[in-house]
Protein backbone atom coordinates (compact mmCIF):
# COMPACT_ATOMS: atom_id res chain seq x y z
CA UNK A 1 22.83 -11.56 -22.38
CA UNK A 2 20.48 -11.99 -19.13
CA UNK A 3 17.66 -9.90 -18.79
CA UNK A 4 17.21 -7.75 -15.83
CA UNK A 5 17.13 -9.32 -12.44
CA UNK A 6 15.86 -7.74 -8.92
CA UNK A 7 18.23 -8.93 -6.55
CA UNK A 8 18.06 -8.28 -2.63
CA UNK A 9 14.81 -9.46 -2.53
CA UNK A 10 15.83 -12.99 -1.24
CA UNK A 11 15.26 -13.69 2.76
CA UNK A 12 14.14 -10.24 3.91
CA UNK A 13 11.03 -9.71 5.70
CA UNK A 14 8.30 -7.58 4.28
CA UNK A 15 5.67 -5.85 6.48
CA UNK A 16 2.36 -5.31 4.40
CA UNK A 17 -0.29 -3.94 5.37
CA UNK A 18 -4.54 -3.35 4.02
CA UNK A 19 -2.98 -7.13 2.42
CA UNK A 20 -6.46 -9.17 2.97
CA UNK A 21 -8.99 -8.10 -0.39
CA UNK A 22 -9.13 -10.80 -3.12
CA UNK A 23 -9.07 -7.80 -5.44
CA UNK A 24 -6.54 -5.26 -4.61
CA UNK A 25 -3.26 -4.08 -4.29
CA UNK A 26 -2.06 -5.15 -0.58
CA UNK A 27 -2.53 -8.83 -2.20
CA UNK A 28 -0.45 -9.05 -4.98
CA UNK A 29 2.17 -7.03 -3.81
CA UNK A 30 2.88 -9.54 -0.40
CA UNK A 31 2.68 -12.27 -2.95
CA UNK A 32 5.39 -10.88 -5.52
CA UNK A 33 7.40 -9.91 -2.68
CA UNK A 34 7.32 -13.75 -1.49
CA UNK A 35 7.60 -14.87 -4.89
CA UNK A 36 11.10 -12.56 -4.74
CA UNK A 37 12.02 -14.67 -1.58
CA UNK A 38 10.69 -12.26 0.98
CA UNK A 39 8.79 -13.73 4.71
CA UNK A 40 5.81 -11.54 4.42
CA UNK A 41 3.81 -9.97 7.66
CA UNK A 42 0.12 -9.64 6.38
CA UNK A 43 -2.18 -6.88 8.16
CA UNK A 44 -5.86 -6.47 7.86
CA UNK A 45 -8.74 -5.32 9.85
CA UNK A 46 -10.10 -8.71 10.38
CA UNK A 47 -13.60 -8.06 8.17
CA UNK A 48 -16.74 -9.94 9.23
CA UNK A 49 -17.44 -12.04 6.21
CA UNK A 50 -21.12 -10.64 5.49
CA UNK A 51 -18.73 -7.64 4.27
CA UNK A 52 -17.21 -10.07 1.52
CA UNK A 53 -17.99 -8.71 -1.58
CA UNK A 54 -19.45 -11.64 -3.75
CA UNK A 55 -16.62 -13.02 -5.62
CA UNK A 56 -15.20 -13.53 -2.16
CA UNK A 57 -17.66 -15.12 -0.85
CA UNK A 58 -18.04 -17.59 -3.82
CA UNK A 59 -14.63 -18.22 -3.88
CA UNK A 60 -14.34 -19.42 0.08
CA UNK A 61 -12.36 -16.66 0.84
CA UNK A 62 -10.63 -15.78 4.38
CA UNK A 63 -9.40 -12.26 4.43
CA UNK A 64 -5.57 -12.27 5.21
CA UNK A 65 -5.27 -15.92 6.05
CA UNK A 66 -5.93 -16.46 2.33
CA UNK A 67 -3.15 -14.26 1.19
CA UNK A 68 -1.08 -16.11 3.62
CA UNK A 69 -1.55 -19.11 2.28
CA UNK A 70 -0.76 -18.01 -1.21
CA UNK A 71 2.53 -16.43 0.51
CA UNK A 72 3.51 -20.28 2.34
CA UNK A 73 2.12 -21.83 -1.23
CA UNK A 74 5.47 -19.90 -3.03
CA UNK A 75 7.75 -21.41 -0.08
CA UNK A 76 7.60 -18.98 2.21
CA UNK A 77 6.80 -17.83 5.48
CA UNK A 78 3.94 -16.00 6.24
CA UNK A 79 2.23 -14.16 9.53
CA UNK A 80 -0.83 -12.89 9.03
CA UNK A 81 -1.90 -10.47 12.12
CA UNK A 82 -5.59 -8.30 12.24
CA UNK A 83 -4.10 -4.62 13.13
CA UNK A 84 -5.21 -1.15 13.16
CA UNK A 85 -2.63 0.50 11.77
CA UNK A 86 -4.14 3.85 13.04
CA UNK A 87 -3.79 2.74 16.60
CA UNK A 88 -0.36 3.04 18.51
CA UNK A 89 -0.68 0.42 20.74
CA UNK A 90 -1.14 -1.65 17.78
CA UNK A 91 1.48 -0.67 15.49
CA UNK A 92 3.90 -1.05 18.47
CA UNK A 93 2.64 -4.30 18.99
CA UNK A 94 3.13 -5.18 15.58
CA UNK A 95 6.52 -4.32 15.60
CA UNK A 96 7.05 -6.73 18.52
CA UNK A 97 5.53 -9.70 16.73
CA UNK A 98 7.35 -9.15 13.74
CA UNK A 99 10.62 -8.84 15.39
CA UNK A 100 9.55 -12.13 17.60
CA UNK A 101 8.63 -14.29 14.99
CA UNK A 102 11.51 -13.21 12.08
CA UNK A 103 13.83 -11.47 14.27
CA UNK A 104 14.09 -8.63 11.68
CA UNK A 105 12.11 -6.73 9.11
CA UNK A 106 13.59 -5.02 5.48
CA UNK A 107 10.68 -3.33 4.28
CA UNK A 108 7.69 -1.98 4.71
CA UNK A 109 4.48 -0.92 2.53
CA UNK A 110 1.90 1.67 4.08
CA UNK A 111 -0.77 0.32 1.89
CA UNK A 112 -3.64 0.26 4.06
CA UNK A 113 -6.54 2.79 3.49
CA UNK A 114 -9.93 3.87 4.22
CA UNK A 115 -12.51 2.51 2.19
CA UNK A 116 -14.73 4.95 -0.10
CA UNK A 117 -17.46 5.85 0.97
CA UNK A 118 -19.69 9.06 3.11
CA UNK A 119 -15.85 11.27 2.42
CA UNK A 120 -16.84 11.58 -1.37
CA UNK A 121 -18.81 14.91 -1.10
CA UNK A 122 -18.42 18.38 -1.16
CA UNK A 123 -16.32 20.19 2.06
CA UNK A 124 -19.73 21.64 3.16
CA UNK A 125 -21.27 18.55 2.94
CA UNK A 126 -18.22 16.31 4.89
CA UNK A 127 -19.60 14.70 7.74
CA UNK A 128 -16.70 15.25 10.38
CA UNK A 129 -16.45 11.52 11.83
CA UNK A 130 -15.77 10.78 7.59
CA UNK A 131 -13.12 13.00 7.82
CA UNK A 132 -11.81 11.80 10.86
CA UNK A 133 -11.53 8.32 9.50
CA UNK A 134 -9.91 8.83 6.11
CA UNK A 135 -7.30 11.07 7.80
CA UNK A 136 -7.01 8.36 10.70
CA UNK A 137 -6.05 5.39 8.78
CA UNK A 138 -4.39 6.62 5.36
CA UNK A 139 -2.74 9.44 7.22
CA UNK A 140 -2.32 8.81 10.86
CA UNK A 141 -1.81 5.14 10.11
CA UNK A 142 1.18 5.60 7.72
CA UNK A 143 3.11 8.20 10.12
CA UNK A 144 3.01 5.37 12.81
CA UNK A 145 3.55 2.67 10.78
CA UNK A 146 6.78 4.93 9.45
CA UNK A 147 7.84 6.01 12.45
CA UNK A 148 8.01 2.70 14.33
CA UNK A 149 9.04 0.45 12.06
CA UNK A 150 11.63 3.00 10.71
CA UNK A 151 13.04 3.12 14.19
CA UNK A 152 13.51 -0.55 14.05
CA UNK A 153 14.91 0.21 10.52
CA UNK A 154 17.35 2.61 11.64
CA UNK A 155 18.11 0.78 14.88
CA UNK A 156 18.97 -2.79 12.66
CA UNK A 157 22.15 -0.76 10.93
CA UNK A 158 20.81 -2.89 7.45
CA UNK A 159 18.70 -0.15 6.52
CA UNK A 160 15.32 -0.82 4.53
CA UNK A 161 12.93 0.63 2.53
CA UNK A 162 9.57 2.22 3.17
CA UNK A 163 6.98 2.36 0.42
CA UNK A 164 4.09 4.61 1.01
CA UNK A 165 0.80 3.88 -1.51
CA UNK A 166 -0.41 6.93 -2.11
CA UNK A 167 -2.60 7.88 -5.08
CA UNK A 168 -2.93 10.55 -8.28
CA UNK A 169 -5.63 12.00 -6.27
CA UNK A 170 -2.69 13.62 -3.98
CA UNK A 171 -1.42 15.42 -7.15
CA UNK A 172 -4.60 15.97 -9.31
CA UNK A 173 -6.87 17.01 -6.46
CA UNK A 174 -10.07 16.32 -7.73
CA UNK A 175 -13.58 17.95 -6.43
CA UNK A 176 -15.44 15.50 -3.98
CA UNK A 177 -12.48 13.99 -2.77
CA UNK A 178 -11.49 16.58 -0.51
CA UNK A 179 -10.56 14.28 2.47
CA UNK A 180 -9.49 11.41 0.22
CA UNK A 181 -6.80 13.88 -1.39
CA UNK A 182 -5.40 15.51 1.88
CA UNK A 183 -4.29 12.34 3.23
CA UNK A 184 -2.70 10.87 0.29
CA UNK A 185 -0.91 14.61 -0.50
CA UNK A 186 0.29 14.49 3.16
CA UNK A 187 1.80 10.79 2.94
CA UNK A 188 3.55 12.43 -0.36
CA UNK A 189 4.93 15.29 1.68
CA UNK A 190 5.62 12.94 5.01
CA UNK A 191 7.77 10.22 2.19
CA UNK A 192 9.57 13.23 0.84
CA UNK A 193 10.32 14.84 4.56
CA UNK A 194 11.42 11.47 6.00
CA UNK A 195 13.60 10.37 2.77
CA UNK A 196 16.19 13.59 3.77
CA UNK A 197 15.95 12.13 7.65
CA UNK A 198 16.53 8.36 7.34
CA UNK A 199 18.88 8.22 4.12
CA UNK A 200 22.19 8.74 6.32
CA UNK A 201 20.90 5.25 7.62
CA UNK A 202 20.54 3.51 4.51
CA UNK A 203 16.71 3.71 4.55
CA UNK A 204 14.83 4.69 1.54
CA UNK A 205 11.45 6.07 1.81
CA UNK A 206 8.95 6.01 -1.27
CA UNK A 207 6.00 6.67 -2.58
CA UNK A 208 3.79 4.79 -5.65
CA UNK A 209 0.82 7.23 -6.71
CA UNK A 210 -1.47 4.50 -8.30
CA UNK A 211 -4.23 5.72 -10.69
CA UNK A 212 -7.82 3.97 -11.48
CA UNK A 213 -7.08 0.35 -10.69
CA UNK A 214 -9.60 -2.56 -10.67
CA UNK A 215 -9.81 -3.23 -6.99
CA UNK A 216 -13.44 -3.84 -5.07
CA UNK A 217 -12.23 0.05 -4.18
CA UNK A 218 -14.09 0.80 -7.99
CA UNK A 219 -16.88 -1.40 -7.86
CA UNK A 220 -19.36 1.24 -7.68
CA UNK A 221 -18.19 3.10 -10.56
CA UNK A 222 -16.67 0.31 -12.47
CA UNK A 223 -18.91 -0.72 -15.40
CA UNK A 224 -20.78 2.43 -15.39
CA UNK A 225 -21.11 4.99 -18.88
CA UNK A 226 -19.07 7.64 -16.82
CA UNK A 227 -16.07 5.20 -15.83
CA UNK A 228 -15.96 4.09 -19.60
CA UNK A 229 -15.81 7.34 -20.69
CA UNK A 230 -13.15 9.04 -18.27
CA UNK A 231 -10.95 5.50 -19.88
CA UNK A 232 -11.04 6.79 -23.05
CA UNK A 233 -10.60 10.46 -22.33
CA UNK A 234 -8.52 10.78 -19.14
CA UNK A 235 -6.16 7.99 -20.19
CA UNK A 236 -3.47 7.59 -22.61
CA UNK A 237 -3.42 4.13 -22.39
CA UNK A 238 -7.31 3.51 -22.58
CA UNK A 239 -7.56 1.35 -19.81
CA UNK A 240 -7.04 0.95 -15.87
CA UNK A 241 -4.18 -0.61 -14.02
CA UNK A 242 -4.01 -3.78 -12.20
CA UNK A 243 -2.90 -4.31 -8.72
CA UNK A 244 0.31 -6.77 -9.94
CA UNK A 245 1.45 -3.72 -12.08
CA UNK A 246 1.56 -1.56 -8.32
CA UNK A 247 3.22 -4.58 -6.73
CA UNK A 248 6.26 -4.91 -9.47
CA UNK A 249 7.05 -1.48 -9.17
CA UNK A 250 6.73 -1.89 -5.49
CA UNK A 251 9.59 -5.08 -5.81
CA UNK A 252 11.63 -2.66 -7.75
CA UNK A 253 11.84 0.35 -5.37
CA UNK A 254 12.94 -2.51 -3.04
CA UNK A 255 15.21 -4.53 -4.48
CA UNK A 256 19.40 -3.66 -4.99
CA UNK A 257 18.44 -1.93 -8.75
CA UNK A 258 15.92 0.75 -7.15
CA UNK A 259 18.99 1.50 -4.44
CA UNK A 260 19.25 5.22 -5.92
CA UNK A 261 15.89 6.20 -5.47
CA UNK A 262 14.64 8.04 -2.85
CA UNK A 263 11.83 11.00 -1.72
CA UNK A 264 9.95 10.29 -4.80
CA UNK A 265 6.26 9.90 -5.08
CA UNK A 266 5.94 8.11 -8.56
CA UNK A 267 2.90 7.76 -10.83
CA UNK A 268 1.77 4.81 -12.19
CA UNK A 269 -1.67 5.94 -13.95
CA UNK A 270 -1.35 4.67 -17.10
CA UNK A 271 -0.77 8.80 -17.91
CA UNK A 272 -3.65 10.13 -16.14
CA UNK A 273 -1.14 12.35 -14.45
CA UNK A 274 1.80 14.50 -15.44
CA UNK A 275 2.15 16.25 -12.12
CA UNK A 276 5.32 15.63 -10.34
C-alpha cells in the first residue's frame, strides 16, 4: 500500500514572502512548495549585502535571487520581486505582477517579519519607532498581504489557502517580547476572524506557530549556556526545529489532504507549548 501523498500541489502558484535568508523559514518552504510542483513568487526586502551574515557571504549568496534559482533548479518557475509587504502600494503592486506573469495565484504564506532586535525590552523601556516597526511588518504587513491577495482569492472562484507564520510567542507571551508577541497574537486572532469570512469561498486561512528554530533570527542566543539550557528544560524533544519541518507542514495545510482545516493556529515547538 502507497504511503501518503500531498496532492494539489502540482501547477499552482505560491506567493512567499520574508523568502531571501540562507537560514530560515521563507527559504525552504518556497522550495518544498516548488519541489510539490508549485511557480513560486519570492519577496524580500532587497538587503545590502554588508548585512549578509557570514555564511552568506562565504557562500556567494544573493538574497531572493538565490532562492529563485533553487526554485527554477527543481523545474520550476520562479519570480523573485524586493517588496515591503507593510506598504499598500506595494502589496497591490505585487498582486499585479503576480497575476501578470502567472495569471493566477493558489496560495499564500505571510511569512515575512521584523528582525529582533531594540523590541526585546521591557514596555517601559520600548522605544516607540521599535514598536512601530514590529507591528508594521508582522502585523500590518500580513492584514494587507491577506486582504489583497484574498480578494484575488475570492475573486478567482478556485479558492486558496492563506498561511499566516506566526509564533509560540503569540500563545506563551513571554516578558521582553512585548511587541514581538502582540503582533504574532493578532495574526492568530486576524487567521481565526478571516477563516469564518472567506470559507464560503473555498479559501482556507491558517496559521503555523513555530517555536525556537535555527534561523540567523537565533544567532545571538544560539550557542550560548542559557539557549542550551532552556533545550533541555523547555523542550520535550531536547532540541530546536528546522525551517524544512515549518515548510512540510506548510505543504500540508495546502495541499487536497489539509482541505478540512481551517481557523487554526497550530504549534510546531517540538512541545514547548500546550496552549491552544
Amino acid at each position: 500500500m502507497p504511503g501518503l501523498e500531498l496532492t494539489g500541489l502540482d501547477g499552482k502558484v505560491a506567493v512567499v514572502t520574508g523568502a531571501g535568508r540562507m537560514r530560515s523559514i521563507g527559504r525552504p518552504i518556497a522550495v518544498e512548495l516548488a519541489r510539490a510542483g508549485c511557480d513560486i513568487v519570492l519577496t524580500g526586502t532587497g538587503r545590502s549585502p554588508d548585512r549578509y551574515p557570514d555564511d552568506e557571504k562565504a557562500a556567494g549568496w544573493r538574497d531572493i535571487e538565490s532562492v529563485a534559482a533553487e526554485v527554477r533548479a527543481l523545474g520550476r518557475r520562479a519570480l523573485a520581486i524586493t517588496s515591503d509587504v507593510g506598504d499598500e502600494a506595494a502589496v497591490q503592486a505585487l498582486v499585479g505582477r503576480t497575476m501578470a506573469e502567472f495569471g493566477r495565484v493558489d496560495f499564500v504564506v505571510n511569512n515575512a517579519g521584523a528582525a529582533r532586535g531594540r523590541d526585546r525590552v521591557p514596555v517601559l523601556d520600548m522605544p516607540i519607532d521599535a514598536w512601530d516597526t514590529v507591528i508594521r511588518v508582522n502585523l500590518r504587513g500580513t492584514f494587507l498581504m491577506s486582504k489583497f491577495f484574498g480578494k484575488q482569492l475570492v475573486e478567482s472562484g478556485n479558492g486558496g489557502v492563506i498561511i499566516n507564520i506566526s509564533s509560540i510567542a503569540g500563545k506563551i507571551l513571554p516578558p521582553n517580547t512585548s511587541a514581538y508577541a502582540a503582533s504574532k497574537s493578532a495574526i492568530q486572532a486576524l487567521t481565526a476572524s478571516m477563516a469564518q469570512e472567506v470559507g464560503q469561498y473555498g479559501v482556507r486561512v491558517n496559521a503555523i506557530c513555530p517555536g525556537l528554530v535555527e534561523t540567523y533570527r537565533i544567532d545571538d542566543i544560539a550557542g550560548t549556556e542559557a539557549y542550551q539550557q532552556m533545550l533541555a528544560t523547555r523542550i520535550p524533544l531536547r532540541r530546536d526545529g528546522r525551517g524544512e519541518e515549518i515548510a512540510w507542514a506548510t505543504a500540508f495545510l495546502c495541499s487536497d489532504q489539509g482541505s478540512w482545516i481551517t481557523g487554526q493556529s497550530i504549534n510546531i515547538d517540538g512541545g514547548m507549548a500546550v496552549q491552544h
